[in-house]
Protein backbone atom coordinates (compact mmCIF):
# COMPACT_ATOMS: atom_id res chain seq x y z
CA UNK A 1 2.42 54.05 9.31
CA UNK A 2 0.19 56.79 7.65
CA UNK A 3 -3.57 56.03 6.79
CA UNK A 4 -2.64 56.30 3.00
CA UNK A 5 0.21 53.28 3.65
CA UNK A 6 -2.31 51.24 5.23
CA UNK A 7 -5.09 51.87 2.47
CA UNK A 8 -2.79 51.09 0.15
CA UNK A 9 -1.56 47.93 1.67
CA UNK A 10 -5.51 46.86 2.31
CA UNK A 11 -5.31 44.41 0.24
CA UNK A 12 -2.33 42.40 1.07
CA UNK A 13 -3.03 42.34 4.88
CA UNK A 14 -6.65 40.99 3.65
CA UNK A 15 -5.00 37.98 1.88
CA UNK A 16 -2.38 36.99 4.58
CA UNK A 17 -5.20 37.69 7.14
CA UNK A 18 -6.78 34.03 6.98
CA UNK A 19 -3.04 32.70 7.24
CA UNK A 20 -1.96 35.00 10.38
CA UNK A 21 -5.30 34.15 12.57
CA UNK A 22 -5.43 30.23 11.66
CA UNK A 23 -1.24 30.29 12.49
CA UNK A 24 -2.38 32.59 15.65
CA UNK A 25 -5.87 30.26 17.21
CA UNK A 26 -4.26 26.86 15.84
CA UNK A 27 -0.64 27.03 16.37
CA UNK A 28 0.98 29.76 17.79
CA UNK A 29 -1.65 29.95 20.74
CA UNK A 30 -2.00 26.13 21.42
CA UNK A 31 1.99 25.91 21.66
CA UNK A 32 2.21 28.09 24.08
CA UNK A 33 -0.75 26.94 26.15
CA UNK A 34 0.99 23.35 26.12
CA UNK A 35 4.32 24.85 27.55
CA UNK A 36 2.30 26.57 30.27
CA UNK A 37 0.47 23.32 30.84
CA UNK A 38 3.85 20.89 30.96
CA UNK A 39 4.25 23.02 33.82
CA UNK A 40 0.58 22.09 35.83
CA UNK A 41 -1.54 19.66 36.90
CA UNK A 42 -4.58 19.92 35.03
CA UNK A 43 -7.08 17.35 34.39
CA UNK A 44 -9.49 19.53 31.82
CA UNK A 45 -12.38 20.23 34.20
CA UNK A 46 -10.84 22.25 37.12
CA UNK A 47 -8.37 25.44 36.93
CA UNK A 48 -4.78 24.14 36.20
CA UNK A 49 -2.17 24.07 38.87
CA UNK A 50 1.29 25.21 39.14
CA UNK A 51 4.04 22.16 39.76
CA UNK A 52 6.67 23.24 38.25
CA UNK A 53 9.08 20.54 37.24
CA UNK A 54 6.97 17.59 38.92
CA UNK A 55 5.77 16.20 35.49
CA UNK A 56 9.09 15.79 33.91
CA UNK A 57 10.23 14.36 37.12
CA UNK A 58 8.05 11.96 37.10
CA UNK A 59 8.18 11.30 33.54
CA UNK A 60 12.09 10.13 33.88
CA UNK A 61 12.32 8.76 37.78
CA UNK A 62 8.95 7.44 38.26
CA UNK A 63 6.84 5.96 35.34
CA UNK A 64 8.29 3.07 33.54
CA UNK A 65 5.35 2.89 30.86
CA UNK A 66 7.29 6.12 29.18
CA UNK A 67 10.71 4.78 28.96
CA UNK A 68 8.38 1.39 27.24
CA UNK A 69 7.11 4.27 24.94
CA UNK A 70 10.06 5.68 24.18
CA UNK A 71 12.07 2.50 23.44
CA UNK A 72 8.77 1.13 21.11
CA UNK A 73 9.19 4.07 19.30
CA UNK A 74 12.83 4.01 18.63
CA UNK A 75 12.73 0.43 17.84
CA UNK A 76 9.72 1.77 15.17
CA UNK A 77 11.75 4.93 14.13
CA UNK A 78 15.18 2.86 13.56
CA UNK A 79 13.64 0.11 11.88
CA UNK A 80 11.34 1.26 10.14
CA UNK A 81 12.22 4.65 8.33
CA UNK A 82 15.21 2.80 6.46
CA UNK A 83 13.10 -0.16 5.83
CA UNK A 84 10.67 2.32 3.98
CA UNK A 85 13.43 4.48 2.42
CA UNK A 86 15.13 1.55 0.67
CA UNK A 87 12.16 -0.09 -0.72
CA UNK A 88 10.83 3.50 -1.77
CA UNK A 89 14.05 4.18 -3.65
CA UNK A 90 13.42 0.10 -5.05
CA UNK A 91 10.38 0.48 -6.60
CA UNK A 92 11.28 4.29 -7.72
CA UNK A 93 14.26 2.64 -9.67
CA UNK A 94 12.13 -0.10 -11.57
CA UNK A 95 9.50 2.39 -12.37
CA UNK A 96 12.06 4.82 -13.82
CA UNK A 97 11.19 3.86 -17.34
CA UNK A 98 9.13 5.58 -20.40
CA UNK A 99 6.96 3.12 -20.42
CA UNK A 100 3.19 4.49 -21.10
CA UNK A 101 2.08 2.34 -18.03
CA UNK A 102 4.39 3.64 -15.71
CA UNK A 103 2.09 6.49 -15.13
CA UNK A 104 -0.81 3.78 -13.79
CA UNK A 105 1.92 1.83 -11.55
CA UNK A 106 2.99 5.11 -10.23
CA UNK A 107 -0.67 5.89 -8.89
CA UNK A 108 -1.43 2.27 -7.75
CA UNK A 109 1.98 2.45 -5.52
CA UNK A 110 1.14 6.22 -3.95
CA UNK A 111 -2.25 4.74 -3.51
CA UNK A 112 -1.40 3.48 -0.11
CA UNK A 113 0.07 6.37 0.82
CA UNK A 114 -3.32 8.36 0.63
CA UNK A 115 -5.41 5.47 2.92
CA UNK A 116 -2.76 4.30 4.38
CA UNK A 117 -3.51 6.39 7.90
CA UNK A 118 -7.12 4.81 7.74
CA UNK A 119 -9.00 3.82 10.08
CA UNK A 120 -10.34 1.45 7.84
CA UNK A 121 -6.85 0.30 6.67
CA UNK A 122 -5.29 -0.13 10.27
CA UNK A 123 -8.92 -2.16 10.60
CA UNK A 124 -7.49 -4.39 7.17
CA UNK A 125 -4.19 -5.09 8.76
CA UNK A 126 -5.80 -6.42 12.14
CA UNK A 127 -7.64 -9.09 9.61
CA UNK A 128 -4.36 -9.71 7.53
CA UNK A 129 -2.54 -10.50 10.19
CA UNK A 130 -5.04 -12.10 12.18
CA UNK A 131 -4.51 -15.97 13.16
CA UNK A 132 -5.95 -17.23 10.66
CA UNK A 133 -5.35 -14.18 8.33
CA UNK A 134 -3.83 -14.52 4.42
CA UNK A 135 -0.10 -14.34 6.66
CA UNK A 136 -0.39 -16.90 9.04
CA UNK A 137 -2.04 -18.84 5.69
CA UNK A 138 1.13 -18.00 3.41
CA UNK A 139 3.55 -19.06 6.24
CA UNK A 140 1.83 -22.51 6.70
CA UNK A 141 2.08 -23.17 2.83
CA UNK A 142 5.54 -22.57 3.04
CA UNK A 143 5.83 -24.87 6.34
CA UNK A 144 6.65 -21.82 8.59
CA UNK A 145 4.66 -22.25 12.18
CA UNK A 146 2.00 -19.76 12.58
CA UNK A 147 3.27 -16.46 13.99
CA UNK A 148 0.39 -15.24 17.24
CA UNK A 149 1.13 -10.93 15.99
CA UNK A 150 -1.30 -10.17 18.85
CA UNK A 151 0.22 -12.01 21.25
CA UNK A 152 3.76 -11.41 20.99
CA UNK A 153 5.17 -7.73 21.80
CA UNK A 154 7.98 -8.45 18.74
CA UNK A 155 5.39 -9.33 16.47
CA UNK A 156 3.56 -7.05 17.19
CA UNK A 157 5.52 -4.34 16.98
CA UNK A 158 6.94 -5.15 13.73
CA UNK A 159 3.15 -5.76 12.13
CA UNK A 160 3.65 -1.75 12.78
CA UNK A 161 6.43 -1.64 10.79
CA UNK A 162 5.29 -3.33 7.83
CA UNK A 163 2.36 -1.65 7.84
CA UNK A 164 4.60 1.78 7.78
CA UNK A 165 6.98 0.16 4.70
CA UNK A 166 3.68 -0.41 3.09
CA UNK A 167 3.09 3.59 3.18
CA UNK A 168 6.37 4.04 1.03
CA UNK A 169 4.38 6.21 -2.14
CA UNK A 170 4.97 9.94 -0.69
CA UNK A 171 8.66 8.77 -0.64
CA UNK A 172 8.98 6.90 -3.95
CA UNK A 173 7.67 9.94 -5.97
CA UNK A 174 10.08 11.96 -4.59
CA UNK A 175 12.53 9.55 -5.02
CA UNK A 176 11.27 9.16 -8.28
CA UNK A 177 11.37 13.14 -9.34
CA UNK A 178 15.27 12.83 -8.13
CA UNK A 179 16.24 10.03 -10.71
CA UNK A 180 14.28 11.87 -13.36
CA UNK A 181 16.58 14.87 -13.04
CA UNK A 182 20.11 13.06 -12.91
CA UNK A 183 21.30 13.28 -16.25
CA UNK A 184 21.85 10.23 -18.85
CA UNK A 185 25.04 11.22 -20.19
CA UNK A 186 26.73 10.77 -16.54
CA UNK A 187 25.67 6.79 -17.29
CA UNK A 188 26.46 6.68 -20.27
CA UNK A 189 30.14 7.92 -19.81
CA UNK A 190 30.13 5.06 -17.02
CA UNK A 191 29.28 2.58 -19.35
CA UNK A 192 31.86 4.03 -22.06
CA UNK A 193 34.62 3.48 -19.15
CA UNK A 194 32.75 0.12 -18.37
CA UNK A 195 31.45 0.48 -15.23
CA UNK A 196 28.79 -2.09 -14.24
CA UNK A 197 25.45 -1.76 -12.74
CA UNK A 198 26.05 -1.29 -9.08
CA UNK A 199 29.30 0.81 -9.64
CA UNK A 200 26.90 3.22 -11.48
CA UNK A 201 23.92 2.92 -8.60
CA UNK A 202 26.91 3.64 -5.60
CA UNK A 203 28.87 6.39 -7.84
CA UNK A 204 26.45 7.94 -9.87
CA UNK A 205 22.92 7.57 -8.65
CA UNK A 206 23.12 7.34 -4.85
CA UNK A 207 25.81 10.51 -4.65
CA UNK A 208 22.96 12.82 -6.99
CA UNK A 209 20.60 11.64 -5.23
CA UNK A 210 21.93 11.99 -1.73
CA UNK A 211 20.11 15.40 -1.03
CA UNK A 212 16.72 13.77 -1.77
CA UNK A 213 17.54 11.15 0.43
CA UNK A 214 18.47 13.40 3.14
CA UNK A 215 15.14 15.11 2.60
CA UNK A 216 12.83 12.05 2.49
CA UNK A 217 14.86 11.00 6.18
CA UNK A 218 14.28 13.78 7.83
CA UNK A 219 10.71 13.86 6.56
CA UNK A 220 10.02 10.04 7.51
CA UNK A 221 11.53 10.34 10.68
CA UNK A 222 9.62 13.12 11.45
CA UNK A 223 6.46 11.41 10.45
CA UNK A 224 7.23 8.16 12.16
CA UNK A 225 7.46 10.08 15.50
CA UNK A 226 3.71 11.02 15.15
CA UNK A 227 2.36 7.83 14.24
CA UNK A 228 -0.98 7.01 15.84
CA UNK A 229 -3.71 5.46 14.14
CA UNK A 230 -2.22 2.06 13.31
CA UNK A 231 -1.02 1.23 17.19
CA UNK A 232 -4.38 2.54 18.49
CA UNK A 233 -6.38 0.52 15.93
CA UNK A 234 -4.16 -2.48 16.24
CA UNK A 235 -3.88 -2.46 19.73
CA UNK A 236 -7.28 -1.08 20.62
CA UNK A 237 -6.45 1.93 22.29
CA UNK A 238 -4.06 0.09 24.76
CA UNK A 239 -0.35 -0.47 23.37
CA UNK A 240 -0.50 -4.07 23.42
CA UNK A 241 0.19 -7.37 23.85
CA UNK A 242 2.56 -6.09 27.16
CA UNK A 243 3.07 -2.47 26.05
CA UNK A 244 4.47 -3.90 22.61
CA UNK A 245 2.92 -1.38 20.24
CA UNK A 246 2.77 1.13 22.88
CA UNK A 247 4.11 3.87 20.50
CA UNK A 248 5.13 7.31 22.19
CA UNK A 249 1.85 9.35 20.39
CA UNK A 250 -0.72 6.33 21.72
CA UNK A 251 0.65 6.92 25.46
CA UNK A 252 0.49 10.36 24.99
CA UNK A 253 -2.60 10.09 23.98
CA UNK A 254 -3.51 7.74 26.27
CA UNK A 255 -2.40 9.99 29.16
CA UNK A 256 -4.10 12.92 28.02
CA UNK A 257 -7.63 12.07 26.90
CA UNK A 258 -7.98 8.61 29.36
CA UNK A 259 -6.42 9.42 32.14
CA UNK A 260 -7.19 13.26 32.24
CA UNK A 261 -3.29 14.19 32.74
CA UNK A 262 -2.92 16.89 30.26
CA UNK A 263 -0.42 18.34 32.20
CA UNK A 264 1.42 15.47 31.90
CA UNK A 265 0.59 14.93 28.40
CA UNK A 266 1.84 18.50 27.48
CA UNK A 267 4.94 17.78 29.08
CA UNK A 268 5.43 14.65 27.14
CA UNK A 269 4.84 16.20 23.77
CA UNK A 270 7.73 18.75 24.56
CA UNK A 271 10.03 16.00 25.39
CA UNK A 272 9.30 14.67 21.93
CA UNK A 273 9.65 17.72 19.82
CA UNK A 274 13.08 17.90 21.70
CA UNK A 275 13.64 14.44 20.75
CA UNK A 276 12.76 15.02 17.19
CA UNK A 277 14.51 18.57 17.47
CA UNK A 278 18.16 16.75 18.27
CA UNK A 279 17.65 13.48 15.38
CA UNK A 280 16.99 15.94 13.23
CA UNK A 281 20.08 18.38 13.58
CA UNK A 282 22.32 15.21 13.78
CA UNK A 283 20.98 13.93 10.47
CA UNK A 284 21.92 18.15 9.09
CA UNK A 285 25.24 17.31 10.88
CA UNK A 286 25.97 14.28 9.62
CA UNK A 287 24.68 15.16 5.91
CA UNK A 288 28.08 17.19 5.48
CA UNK A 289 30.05 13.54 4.83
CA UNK A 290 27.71 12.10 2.47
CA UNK A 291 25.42 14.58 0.95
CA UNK A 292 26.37 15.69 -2.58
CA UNK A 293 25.20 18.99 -4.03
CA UNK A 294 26.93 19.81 -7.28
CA UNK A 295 27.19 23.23 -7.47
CA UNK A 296 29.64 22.75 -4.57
CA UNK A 297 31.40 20.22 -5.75
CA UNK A 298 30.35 17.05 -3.59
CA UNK A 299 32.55 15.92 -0.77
């Protein structure tokens, strides 16, 4: 390229410049420095060293906390991303109105979603469902034995999950932008040929509204993979009560800046982007049987 090229095309290289060297020091770079490092044994204060395949080996043959890690956060993934979906898509539905507060109830819901990753927050939901937190309360009023969350791996691990449902505003506004652009006059036809309310909701809305779904899944699921906060607050940094909350992130974590295994660590967080690699292309796979997009004519 001639001098006069590059003068002229100063300017755009100075704008993309910030974007190239942050994507170069904070992502490109650290990627792969983590595959090299899967590949070590390197505890972060002496020069790492070459083991080739000895950390994955050991990840599947000879450390039973992982496979604990892995099933936690399947159990989490499973349960909770269509747990958080459905009530999203609830409370996106009742607030579909023209109402003039609907703008306030739409704030109040994504509020959680902003805090929701808190410190502070993950702090609340200790006290909440503490044992002799506002739960345990409302389950005694109602005659239902105190639940121990703390002590109990189940519990436990599904305090996680309704602390992730509770985080459902990122996914009801979306939700909520999809309704507002399916048109009227397809329910209004249904009612014409008197359809009732969940013929329109399983013919109308859910088949426009399929590729939003598939986005918000994919999105979730994604997200719910690289949960952290909540399981280390909750469980104090240790995946507890018996490895219950003991989510794939926190042991990664745990491995990594505790026990000094970066290698190790590294290794793990490949396996999971594989993980999350394969979920994710069966979900595109799978989106060919029930994801509608009209300007091909739905399946």
């Amino acid at each position: 390229m001639s001098a006069r090229a590059i003068k002229q095309n100063l300017g755009g290289y100075l704008f993309i410049g910030p974007f190239v060297i942050g994507f170069l020091a904070f992502t490109f770079i650290p990627i792969i420095t983590s595959l090299y490092l899967s590949f070590t044994s390197y505890n972060m204060f002496s020069t790492p060293s070459w083991i080739g395949l000895e950390n994955y080996k050991k990840m599947f043959t000879a450390d039973p906390r992982y496979w604990q890690s892995l099933k936690v956060t399947l159990i989490y993934v499973l349960a909770g991303v269509p747990l958080r979906l459905g009530f999203a898509l609830l409370v996106a539905m009742i607030l579909n109105t023209t109402s003039r507060a609907v703008g306030l109830y739409r704030s109040l819901f994504y509020l959680p979603s902003l805090i929701g990753g808190s410190v502070a927050v993950a702090i609340m939901w200790r006290n909440i469902f503490g044992d002799e937190g506002i739960v345990n309360i409302l389950l005694g009023l109602l005659g239902i034995p105190d639940v121990r969350w703390f002590g109990d791996p189940t519990a436990a691990l599904w305090m996680l999950i309704f602390l992730s449902v509770w985080q459902f505003g990122s996914s009801m506004l979306i939700f909520l932008a999809g309704l507002k652009s399916i048109p009227m006059s397809y329910y209004e036809a249904a009612s014409v040929d008197g359809a009732n309310y969940w013929q329109k909701f399983t013919k109308i809305t859910l088949p426009m509204l399929s590729p939003v779904i598939l986005f918000n899944t994919i999105m979730q699921t994604i997200a719910a993979f690289m949960t952290f906060v909540p399981a280390f607050i909750i469980s104090k940094g240790t995946g507890g009560p018996l490895d219950g909350t003991l989510l794939y992130s926190l042991y990664l974590f745990i491995q990594g800046f505790e026990f000094f295994n970066m290698g190790y660590a590294s290794a793990m967080a490949w396996i999971m982007l594989i993980i999350v690699g394969i979920l994710t292309a069966i979900i595109f796979f799978t989106s060919k049987y029930w994801v509608h997009y009209e300007s091909e004519g739905g399946k």
